[in-house]
C-alpha atoms as a PDB file:
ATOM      1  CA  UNK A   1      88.810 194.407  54.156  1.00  0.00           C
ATOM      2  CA  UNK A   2      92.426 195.386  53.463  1.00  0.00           C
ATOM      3  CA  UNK A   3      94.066 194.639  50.214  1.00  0.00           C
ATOM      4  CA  UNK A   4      97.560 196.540  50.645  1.00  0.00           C
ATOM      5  CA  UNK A   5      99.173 197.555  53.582  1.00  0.00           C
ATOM      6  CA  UNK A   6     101.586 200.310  53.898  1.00  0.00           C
ATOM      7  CA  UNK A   7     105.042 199.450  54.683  1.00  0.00           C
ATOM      8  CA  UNK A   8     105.545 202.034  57.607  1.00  0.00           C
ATOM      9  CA  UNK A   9     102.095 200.580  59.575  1.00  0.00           C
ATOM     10  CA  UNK A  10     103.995 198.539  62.219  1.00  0.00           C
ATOM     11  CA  UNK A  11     107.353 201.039  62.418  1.00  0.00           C
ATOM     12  CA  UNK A  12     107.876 201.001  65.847  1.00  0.00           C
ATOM     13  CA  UNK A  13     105.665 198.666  67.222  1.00  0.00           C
ATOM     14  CA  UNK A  14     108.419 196.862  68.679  1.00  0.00           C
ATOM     15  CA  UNK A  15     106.434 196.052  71.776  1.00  0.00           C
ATOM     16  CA  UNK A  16     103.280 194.170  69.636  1.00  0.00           C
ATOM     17  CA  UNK A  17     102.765 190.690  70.852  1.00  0.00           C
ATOM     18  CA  UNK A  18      99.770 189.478  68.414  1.00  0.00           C
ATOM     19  CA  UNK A  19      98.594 190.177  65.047  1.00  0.00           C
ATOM     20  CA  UNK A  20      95.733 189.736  63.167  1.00  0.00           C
ATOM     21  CA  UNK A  21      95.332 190.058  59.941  1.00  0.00           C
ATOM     22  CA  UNK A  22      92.820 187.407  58.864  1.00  0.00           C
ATOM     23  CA  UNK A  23      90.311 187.653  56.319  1.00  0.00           C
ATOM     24  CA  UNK A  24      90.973 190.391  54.465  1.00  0.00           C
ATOM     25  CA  UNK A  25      92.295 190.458  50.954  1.00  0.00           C
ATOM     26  CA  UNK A  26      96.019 190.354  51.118  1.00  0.00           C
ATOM     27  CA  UNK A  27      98.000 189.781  48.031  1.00  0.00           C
ATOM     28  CA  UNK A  28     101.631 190.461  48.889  1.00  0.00           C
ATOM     29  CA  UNK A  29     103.443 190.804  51.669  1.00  0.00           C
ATOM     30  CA  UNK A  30     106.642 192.699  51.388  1.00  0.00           C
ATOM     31  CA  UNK A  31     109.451 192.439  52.697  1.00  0.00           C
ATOM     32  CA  UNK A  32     109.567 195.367  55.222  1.00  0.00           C
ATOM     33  CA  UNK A  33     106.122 195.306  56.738  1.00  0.00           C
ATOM     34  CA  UNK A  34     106.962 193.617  59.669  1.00  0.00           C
ATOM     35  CA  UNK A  35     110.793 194.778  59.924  1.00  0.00           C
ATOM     36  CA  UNK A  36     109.961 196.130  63.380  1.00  0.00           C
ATOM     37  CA  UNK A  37     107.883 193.925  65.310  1.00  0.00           C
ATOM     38  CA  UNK A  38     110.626 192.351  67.418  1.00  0.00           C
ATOM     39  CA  UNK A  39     108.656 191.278  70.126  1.00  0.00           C
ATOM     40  CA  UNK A  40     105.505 189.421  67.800  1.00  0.00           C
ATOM     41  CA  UNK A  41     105.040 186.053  69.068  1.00  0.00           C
ATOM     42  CA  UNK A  42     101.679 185.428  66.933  1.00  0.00           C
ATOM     43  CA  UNK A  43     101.168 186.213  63.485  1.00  0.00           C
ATOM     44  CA  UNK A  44      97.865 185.457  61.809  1.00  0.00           C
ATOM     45  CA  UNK A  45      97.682 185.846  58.080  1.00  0.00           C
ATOM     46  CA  UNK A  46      95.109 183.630  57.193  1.00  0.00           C
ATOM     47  CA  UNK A  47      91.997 183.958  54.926  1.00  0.00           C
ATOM     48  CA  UNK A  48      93.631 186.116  52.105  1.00  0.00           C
ATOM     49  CA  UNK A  49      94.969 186.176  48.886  1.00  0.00           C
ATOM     50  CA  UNK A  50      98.747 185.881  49.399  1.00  0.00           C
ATOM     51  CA  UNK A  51     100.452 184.315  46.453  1.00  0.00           C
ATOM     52  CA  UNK A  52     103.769 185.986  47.468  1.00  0.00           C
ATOM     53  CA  UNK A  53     105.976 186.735  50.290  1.00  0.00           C
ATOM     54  CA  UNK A  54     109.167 188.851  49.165  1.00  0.00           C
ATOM     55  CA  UNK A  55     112.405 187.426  50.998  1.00  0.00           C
ATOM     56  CA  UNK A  56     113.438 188.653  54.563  1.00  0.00           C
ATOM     57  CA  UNK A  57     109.715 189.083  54.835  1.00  0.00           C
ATOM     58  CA  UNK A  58     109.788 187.139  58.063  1.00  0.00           C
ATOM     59  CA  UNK A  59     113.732 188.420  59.168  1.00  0.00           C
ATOM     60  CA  UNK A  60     113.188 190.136  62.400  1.00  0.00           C
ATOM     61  CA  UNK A  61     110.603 188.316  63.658  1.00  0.00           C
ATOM     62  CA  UNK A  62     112.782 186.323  66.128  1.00  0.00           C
ATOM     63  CA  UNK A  63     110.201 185.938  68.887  1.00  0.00           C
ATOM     64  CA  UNK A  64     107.861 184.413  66.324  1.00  0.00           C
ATOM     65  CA  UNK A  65     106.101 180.906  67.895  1.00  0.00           C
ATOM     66  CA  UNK A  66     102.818 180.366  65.704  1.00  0.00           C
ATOM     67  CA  UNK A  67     102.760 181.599  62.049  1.00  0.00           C
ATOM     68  CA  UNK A  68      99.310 181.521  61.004  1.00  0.00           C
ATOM     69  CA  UNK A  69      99.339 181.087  56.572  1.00  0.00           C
ATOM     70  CA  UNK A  70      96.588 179.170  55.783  1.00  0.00           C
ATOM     71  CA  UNK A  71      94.333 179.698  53.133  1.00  0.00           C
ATOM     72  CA  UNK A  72      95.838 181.616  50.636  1.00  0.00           C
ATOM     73  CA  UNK A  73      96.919 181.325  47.183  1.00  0.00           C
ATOM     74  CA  UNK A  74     100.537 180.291  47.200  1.00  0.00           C
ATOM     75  CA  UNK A  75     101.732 178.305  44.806  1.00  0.00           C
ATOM     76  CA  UNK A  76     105.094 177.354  46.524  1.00  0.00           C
ATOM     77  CA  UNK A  77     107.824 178.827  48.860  1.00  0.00           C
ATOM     78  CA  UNK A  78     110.903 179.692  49.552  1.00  0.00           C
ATOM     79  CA  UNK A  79     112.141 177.731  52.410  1.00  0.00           C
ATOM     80  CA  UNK A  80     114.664 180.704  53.582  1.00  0.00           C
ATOM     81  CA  UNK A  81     111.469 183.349  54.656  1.00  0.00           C
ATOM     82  CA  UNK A  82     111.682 181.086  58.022  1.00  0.00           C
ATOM     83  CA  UNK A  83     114.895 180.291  58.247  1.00  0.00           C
ATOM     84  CA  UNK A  84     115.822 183.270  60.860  1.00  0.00           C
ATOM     85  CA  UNK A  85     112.285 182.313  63.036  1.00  0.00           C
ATOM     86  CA  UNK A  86     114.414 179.776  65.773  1.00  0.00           C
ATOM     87  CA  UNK A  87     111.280 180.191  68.128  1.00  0.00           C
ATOM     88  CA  UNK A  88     108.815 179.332  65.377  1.00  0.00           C
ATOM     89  CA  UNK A  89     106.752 176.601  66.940  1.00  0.00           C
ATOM     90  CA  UNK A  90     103.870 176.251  65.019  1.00  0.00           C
ATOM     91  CA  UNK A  91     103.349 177.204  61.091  1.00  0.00           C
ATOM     92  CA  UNK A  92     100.393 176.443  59.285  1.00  0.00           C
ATOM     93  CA  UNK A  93     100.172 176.304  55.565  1.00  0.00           C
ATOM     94  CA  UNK A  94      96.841 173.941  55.141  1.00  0.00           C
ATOM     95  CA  UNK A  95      94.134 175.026  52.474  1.00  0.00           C
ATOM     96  CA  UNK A  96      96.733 176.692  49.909  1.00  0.00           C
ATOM     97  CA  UNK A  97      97.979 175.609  46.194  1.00  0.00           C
ATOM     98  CA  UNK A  98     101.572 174.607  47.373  1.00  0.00           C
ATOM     99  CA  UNK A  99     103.610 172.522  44.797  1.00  0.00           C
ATOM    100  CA  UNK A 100     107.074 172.970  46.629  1.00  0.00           C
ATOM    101  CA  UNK A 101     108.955 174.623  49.204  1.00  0.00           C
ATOM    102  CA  UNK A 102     112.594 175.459  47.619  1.00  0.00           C
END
């Protein structure tokens, strides 16, 4: 299981449709990590231990329909990580400790 990921994994993967990175043990995702994936339309990070997602986390992903954050350990949001996904379709945040998105 994965507990850190380094920020140059996805450089260049512009062409990357689906990722899956369920069930591991996630803390943080920064803001970088997915700076590249242009194309994603899928993005599973459920199962983990995310209680923090640094802003323009989520930036690029503009092809972005189903954002998968279930089951983590947030504690609330900021409401501007999605505000540049316009295809988002689908986000889940069920099964965390949310007080607020702000």
């Amino acid at each position: 299981q994965l507990s850190q990921l380094n920020s140059n994994l996805f450089a260049n993967k512009t062409r990357l449709i689906n990722l899956d990175l369920s069930n591991n043990k996630l803390k943080k995702i920064k803001s970088d990590l997915f700076r590249d994936l242009i194309s994603l339309k899928i993005l599973n990070l459920e199962l983990n231990l995310i209680d923090e997602i640094e802003p323009k986390s989520f930036d690029n992903l503009i092809n972005l329909e189903i954002l998968k954050l279930d089951s983590n350990r947030f504690l609330d949001l900021d409401e501007n990580i999605f505000i540049n996904l316009s295809n988002l379709i689908v986000l889940y945040l069920n099964q965390n400790f949310l007080n607020s998105l702000e």
